[in-house]
Each structure stands twice: as structure tokens, then as C-alpha cells.
N, C-alpha and C. Protein backbone atom coordinates (compact mmCIF):
# COMPACT_ATOMS: atom_id res chain seq x y z
N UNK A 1 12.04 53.31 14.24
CA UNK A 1 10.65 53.39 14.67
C UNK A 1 10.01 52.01 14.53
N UNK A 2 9.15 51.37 15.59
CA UNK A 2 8.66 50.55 15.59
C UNK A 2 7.50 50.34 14.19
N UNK A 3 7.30 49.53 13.46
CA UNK A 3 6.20 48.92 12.77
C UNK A 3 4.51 49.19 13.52
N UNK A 4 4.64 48.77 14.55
CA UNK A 4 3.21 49.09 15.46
C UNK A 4 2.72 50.46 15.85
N UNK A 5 3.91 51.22 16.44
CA UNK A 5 3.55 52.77 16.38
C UNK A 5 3.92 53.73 15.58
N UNK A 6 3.84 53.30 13.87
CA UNK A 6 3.60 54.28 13.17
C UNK A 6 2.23 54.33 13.05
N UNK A 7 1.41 55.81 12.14
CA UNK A 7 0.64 55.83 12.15
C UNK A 7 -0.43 55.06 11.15
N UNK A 8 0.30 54.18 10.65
CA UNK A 8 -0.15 53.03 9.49
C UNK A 8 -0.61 52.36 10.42
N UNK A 9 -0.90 52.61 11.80
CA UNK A 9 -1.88 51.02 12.32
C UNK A 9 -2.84 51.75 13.06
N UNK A 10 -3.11 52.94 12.33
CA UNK A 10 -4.55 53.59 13.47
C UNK A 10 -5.98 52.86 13.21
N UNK A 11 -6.91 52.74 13.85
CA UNK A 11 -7.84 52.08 13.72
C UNK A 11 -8.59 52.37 12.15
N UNK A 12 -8.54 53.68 11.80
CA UNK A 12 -9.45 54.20 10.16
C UNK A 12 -8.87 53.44 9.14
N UNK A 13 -7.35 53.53 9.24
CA UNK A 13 -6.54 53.39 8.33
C UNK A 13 -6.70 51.05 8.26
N UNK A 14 -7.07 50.76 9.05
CA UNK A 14 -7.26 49.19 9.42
C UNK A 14 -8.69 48.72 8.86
N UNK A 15 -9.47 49.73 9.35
CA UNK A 15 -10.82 49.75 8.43
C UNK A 15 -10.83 49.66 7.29
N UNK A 16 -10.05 50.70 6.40
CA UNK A 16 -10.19 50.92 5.34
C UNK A 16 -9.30 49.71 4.43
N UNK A 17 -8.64 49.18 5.17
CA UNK A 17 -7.63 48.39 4.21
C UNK A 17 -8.79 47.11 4.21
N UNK A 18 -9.78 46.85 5.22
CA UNK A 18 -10.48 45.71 5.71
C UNK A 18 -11.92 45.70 4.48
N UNK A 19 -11.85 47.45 4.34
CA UNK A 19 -13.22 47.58 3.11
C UNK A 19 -12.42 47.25 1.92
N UNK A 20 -11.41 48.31 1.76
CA UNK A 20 -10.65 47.48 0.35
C UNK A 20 -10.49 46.30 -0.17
N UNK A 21 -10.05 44.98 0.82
CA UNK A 21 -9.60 44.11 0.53
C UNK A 21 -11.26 43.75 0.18
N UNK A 22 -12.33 43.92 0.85
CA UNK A 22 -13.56 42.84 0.51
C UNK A 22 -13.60 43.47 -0.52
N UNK A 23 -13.61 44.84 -1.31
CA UNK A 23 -14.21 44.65 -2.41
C UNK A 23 -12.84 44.17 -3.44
N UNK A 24 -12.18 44.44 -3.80
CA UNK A 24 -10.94 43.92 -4.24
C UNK A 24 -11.11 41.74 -4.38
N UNK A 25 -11.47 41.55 -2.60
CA UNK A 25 -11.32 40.11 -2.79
C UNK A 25 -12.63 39.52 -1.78
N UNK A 26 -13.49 39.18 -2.86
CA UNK A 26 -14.47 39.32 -1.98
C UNK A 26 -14.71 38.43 -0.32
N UNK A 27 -13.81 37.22 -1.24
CA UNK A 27 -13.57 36.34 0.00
C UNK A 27 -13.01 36.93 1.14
N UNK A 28 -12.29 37.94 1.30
CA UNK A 28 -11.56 38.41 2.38
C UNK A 28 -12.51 39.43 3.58
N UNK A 29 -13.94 39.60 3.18
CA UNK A 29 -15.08 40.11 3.77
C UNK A 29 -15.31 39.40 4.95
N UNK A 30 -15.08 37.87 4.98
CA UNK A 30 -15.54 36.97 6.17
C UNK A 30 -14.17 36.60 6.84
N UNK A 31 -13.06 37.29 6.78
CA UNK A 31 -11.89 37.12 7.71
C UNK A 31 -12.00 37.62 8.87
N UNK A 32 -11.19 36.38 9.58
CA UNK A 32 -11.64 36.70 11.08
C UNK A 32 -10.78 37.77 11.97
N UNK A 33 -11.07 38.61 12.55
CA UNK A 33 -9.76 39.68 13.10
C UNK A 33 -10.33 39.04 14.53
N UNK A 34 -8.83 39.61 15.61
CA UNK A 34 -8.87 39.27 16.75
C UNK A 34 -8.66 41.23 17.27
N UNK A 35 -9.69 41.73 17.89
CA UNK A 35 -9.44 42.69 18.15
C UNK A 35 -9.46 43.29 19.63
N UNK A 36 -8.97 44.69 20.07
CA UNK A 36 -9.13 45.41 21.29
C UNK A 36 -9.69 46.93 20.98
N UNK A 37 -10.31 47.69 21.81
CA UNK A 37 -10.43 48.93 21.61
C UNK A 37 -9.41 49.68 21.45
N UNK A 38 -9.92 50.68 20.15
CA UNK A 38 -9.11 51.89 19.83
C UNK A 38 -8.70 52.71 20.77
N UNK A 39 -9.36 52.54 22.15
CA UNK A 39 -8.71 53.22 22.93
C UNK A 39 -7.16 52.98 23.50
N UNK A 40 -6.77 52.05 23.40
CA UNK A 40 -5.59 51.44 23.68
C UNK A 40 -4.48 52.03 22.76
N UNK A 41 -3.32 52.04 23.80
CA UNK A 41 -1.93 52.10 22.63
C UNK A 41 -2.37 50.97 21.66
N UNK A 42 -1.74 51.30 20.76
CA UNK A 42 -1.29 50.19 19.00
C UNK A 42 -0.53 48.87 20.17
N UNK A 43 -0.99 47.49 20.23
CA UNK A 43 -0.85 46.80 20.28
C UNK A 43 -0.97 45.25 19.33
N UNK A 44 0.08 44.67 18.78
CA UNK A 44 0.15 43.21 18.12
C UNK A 44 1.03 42.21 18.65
N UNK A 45 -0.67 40.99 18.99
CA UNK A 45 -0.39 39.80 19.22
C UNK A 45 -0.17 38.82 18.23
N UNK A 46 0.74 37.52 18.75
CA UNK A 46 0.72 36.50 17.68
C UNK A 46 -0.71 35.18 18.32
N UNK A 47 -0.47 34.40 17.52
CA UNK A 47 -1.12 33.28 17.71
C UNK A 47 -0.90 32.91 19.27
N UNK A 48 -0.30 32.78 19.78
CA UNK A 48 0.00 31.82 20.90
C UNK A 48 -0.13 32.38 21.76
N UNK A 49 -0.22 34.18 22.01
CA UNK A 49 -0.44 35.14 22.61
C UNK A 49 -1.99 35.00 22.85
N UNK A 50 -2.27 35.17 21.81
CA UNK A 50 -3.95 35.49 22.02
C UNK A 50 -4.73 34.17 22.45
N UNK A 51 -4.22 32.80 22.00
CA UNK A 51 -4.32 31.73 22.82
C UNK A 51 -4.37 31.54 24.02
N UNK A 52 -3.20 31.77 24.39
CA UNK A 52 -3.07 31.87 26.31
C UNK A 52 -4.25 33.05 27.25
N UNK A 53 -4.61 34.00 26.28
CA UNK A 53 -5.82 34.77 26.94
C UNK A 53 -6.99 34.12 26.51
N UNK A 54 -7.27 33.51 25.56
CA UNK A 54 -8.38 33.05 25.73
C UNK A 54 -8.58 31.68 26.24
N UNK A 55 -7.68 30.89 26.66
CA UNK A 55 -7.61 29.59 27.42
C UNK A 55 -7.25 30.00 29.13
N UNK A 56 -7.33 31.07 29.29
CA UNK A 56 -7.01 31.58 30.70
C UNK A 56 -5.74 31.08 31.14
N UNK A 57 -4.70 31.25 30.23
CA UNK A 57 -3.34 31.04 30.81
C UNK A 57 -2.79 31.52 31.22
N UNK A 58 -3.58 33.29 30.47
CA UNK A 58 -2.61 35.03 31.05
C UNK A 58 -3.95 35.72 30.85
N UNK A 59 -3.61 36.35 32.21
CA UNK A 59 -4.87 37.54 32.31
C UNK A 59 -4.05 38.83 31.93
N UNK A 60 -3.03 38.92 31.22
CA UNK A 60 -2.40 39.93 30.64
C UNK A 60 -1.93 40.33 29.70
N UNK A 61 -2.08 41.32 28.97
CA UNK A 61 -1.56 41.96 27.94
C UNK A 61 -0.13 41.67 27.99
N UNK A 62 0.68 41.45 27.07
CA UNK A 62 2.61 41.31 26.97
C UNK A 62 3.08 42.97 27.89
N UNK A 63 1.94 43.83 28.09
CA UNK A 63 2.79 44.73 28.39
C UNK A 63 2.36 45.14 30.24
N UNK A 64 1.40 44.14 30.32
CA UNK A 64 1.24 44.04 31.82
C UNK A 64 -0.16 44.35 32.08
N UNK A 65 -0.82 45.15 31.40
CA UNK A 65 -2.09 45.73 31.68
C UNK A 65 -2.94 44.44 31.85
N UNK A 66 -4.03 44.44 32.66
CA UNK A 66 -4.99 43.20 32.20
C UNK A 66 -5.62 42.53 31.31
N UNK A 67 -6.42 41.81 30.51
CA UNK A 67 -6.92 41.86 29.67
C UNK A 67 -8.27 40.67 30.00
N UNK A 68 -9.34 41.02 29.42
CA UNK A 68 -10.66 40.26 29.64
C UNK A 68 -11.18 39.48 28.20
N UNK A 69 -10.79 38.21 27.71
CA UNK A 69 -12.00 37.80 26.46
C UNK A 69 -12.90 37.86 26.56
N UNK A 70 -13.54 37.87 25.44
CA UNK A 70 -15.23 37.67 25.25
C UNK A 70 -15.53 36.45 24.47
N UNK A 71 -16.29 35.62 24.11
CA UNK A 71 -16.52 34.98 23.27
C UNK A 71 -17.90 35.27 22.24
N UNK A 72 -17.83 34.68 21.09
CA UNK A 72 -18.94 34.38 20.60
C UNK A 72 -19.71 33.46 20.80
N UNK A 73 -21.15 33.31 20.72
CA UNK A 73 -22.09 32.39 21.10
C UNK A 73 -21.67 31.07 20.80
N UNK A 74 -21.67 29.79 21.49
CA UNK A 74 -21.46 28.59 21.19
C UNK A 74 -21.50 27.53 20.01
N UNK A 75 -22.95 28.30 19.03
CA UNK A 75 -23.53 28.13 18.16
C UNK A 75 -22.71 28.85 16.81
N UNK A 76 -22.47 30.02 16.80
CA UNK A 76 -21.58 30.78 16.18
C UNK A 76 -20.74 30.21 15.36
N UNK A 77 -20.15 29.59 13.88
CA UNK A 77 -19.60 29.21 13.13
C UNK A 77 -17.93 29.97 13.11
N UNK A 78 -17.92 31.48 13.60
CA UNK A 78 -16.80 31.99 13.66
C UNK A 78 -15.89 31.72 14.75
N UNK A 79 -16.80 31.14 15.99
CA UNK A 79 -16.11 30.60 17.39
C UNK A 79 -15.62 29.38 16.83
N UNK A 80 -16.10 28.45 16.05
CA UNK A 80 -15.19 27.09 16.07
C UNK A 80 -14.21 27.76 14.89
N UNK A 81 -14.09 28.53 13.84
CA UNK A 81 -12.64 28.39 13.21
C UNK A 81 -11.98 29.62 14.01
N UNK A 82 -12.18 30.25 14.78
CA UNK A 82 -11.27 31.08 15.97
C UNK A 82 -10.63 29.96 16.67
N UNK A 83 -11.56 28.75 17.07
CA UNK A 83 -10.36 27.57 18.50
C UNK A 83 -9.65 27.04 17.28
N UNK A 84 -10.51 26.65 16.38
CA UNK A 84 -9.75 25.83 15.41
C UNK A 84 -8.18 26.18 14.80
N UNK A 85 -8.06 27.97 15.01
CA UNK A 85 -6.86 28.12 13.64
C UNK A 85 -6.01 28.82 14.77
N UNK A 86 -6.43 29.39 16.29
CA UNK A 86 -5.52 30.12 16.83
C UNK A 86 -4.77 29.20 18.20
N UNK A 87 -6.66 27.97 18.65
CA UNK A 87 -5.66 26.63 19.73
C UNK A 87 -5.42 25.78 18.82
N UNK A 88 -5.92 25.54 17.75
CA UNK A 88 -6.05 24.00 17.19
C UNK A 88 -7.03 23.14 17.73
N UNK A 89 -8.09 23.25 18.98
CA UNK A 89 -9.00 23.03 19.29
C UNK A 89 -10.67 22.91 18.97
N UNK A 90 -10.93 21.84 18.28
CA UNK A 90 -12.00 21.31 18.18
C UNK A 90 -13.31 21.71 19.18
N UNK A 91 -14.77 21.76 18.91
CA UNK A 91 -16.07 22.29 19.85
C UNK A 91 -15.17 21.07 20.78
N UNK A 92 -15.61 19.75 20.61
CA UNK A 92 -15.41 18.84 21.58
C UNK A 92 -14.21 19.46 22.72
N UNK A 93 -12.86 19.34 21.70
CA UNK A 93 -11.66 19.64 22.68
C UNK A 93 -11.82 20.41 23.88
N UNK A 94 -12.49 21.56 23.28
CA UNK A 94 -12.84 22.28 23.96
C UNK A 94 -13.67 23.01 25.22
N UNK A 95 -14.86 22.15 24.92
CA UNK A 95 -15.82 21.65 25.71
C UNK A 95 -15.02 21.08 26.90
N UNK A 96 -14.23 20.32 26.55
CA UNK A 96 -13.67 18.71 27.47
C UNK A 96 -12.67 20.09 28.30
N UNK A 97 -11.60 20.77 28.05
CA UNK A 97 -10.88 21.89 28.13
C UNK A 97 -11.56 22.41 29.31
N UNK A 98 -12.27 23.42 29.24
CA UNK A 98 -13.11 24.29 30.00
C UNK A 98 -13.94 23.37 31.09
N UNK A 99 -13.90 22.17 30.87
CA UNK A 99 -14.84 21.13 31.65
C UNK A 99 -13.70 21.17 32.76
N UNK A 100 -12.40 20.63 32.36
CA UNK A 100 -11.48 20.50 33.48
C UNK A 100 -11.32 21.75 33.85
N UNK A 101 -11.00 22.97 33.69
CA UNK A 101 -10.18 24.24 34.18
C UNK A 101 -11.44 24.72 35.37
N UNK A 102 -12.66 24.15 34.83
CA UNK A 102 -13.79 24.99 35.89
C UNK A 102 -13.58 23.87 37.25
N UNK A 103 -13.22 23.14 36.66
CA UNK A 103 -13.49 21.22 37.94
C UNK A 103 -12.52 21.79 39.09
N UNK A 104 -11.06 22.45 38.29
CA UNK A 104 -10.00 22.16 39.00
C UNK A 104 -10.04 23.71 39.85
N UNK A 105 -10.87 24.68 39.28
CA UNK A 105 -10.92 26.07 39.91
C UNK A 105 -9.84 26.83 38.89
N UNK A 106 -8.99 26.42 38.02
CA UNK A 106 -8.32 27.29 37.32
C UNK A 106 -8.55 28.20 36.21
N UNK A 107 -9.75 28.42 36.00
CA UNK A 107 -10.13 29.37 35.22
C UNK A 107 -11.88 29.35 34.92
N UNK A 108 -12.24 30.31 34.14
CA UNK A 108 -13.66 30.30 33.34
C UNK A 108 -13.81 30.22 32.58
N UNK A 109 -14.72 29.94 31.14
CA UNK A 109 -14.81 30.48 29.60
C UNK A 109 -15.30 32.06 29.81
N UNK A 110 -14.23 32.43 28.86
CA UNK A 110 -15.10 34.16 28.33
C UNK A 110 -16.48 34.27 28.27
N UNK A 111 -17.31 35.15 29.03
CA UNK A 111 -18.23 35.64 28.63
C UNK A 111 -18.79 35.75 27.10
N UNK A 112 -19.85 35.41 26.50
CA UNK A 112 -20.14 35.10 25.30
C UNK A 112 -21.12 36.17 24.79
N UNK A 113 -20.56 36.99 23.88
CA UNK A 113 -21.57 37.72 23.08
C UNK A 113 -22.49 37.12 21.87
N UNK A 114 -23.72 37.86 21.54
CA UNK A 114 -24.57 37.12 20.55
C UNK A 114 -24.16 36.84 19.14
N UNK A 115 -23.42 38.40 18.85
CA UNK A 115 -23.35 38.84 17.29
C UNK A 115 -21.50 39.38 17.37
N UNK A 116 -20.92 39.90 16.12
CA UNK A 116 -19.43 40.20 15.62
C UNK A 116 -20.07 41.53 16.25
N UNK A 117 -21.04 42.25 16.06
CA UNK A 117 -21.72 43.78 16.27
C UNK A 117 -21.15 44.07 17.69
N UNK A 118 -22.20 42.87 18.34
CA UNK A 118 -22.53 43.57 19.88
C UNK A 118 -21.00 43.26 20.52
N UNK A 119 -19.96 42.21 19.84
CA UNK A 119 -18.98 41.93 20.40
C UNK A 119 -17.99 42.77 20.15
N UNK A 120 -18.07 43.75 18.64
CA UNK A 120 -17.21 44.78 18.84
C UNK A 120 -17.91 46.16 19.38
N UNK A 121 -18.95 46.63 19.67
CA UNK A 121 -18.98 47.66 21.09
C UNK A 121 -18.68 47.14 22.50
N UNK A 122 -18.91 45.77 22.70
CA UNK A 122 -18.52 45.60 24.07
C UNK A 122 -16.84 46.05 24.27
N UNK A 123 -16.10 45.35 22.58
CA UNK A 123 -14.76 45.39 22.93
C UNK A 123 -14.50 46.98 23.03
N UNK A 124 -14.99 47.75 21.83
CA UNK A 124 -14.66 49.46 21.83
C UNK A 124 -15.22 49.96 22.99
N UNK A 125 -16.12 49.73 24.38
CA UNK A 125 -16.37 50.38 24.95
C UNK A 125 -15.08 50.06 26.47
N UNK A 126 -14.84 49.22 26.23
CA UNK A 126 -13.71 48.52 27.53
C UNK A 126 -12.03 48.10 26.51
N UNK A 127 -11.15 49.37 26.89
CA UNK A 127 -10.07 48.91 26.83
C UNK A 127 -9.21 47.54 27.42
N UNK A 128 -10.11 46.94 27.97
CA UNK A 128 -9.25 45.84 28.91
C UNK A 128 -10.05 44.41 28.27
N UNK A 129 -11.08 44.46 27.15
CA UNK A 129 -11.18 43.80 26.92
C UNK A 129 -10.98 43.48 25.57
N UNK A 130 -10.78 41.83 24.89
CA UNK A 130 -10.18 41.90 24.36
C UNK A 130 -11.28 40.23 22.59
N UNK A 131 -11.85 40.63 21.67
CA UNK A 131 -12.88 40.10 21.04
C UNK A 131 -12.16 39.56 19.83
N UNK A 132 -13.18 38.84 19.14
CA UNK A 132 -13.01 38.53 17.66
C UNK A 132 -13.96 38.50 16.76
N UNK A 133 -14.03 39.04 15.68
CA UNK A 133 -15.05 38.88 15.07
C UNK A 133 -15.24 38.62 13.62
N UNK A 134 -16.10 38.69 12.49
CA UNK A 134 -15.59 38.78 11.12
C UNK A 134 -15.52 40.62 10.75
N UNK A 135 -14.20 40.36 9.79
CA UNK A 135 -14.07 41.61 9.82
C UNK A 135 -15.02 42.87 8.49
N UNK A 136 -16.14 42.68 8.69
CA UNK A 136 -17.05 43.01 8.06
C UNK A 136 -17.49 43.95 9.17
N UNK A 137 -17.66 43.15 10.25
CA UNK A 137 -17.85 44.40 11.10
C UNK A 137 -17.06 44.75 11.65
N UNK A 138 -16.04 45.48 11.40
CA UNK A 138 -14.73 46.63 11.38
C UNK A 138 -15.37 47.99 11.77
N UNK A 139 -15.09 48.95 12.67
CA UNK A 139 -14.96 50.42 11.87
C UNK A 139 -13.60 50.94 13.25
N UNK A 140 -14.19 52.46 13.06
CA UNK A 140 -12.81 52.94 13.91
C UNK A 140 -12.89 52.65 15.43
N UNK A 141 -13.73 52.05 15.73
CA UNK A 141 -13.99 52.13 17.39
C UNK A 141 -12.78 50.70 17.76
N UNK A 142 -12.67 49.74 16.82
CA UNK A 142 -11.87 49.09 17.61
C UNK A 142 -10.22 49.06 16.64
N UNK A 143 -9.14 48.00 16.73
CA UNK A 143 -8.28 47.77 16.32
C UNK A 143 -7.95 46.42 16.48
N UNK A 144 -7.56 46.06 15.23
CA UNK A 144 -6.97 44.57 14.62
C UNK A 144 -5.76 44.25 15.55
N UNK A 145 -5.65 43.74 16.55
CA UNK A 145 -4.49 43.01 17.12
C UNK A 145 -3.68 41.40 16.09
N UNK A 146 -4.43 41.47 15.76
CA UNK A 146 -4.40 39.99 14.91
C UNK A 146 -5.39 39.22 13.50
N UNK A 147 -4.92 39.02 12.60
CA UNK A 147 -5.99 38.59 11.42
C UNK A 147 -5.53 37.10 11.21
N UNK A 148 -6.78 36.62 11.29
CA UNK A 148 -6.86 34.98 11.38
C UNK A 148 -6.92 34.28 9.76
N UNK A 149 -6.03 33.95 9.53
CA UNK A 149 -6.22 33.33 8.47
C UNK A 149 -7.27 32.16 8.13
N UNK A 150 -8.17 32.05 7.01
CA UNK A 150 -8.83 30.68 7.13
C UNK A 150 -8.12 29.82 6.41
């Protein structure tokens, strides 16, 4: 049996390990998860995966389905250590990045949400899209594809 589709990766059971660990460690309250809606099969990405969707390299899930990022606001402290730890990409780099891909017609930046809140109902209400946020705001509506180390 696969690791991903047992029932150790349902969205409650991801929550709850996400409340445990903050009170247990408190530091672990402001970890960053990379998530999709619970509506989706149990899906896990690595680093370089979730990279290529949010640099518009793949408009697809590994298993074919589409997939849409979102971003957080520009301003947002959790958007620079998201480029920082999953491209290695700096605000600047990045900036400069998205400057060429729009010049050349090869892609867009994600749509940008305000808050971790409004960015996980956008993600729980659209299976095809795909967020990050701190995992404080966790509950069952979405699922952890990925936890970002700081």
C-alpha cells in the first residue's frame, strides 16, 4: 500500500498533527505548508514539483489533471521564504523572472490572495487550484501536499 493513500494523510488527521506540533513546538505554528483542496485524491509533491507550477513550467499535476497557483500578496513575508526555500529565488530574482516570462508571452504570476485565510478557501473551494500558507491556518477543507521547512 502506498504511504499517500493510507488513511494517515486525510485532511483532519494533517490538521491535527499541525495543532499538535504548535502546541508541543511552538515554533512549528508559523510553518509554511504548500497545499490543495481536500477535495482531491491524497496527492504529494516535492520541491521541484511545486516549483515548476508556480514558475509556470507545468500547468499540471504529476498525474495530469491541471493545476492553478495562487499567490500571496507581494508584501506578505510568507511569499518571500516560499520563493526563497522552494526556487531559491530572491523578491528581486523574481521580480526580474516574471518580468521576462510576461515580455516573452510564456507565462503569468499566480493570482495573489490577501491573507493564509482567504488563500486557503480559495484553495478548498477549487480542486484545481493549488496555495500556500502558514500552517496555523490549517483545518479539514484543505490538504498538505508539502511542508516547507524554514
Amino acid at each position: 500500500m502506498n504511504l499517500y493513500t493510507t488513511p494517515f494523510t486525510t485532511p483532519l488527521l494533517t490538521s491535527l498533527l499541525a495543532l499538535t506540533l504548535s502546541i508541543i513546538c511552538p515554533s512549528a505554528s508559523a510553518e509554511l505548508v504548500v497545499i490543495v483542496s481536500a477535495k482531491r485524491a491524497p496527492v504529494a509533491l516535492n520541491r521541484g514539483q511545486v516549483s515548476d507550477i508556480f514558475l509556470a513550467q507545468t500547468e499540471r499535476f504529476p498525474n495530469g489533471d491541471s493545476v492553478t497557483p495562487l499567490d500571496l500578496s507581494i508584501d506578505s513575508p510568507l511569499r518571500e521564504q516560499f520563493y526563497d526555500k522552494v526556487s531559491a529565488k530572491s523578491p528581486a530574482l523574481l521580480r526580474a523572472y516574471w518580468t521576462k516570462m510576461v515580455f516573452t508571452g510564456r507565462g503569468l504570476p499566480p493570482r495573489e490572495m490577501a491573507t493564509s485565510v482567504a488563500m486557503r478557501r480559495q484553495v478548498a473551494a477549487n480542486p484545481s487550484l493549488i496555495g500556500y500558507i502558514d500552517s496555523a491556518a490549517l483545518d479539514d477543507s484543505v490538504q498538505i501536499v508539502l511542508v516547507v521547512s524554514k
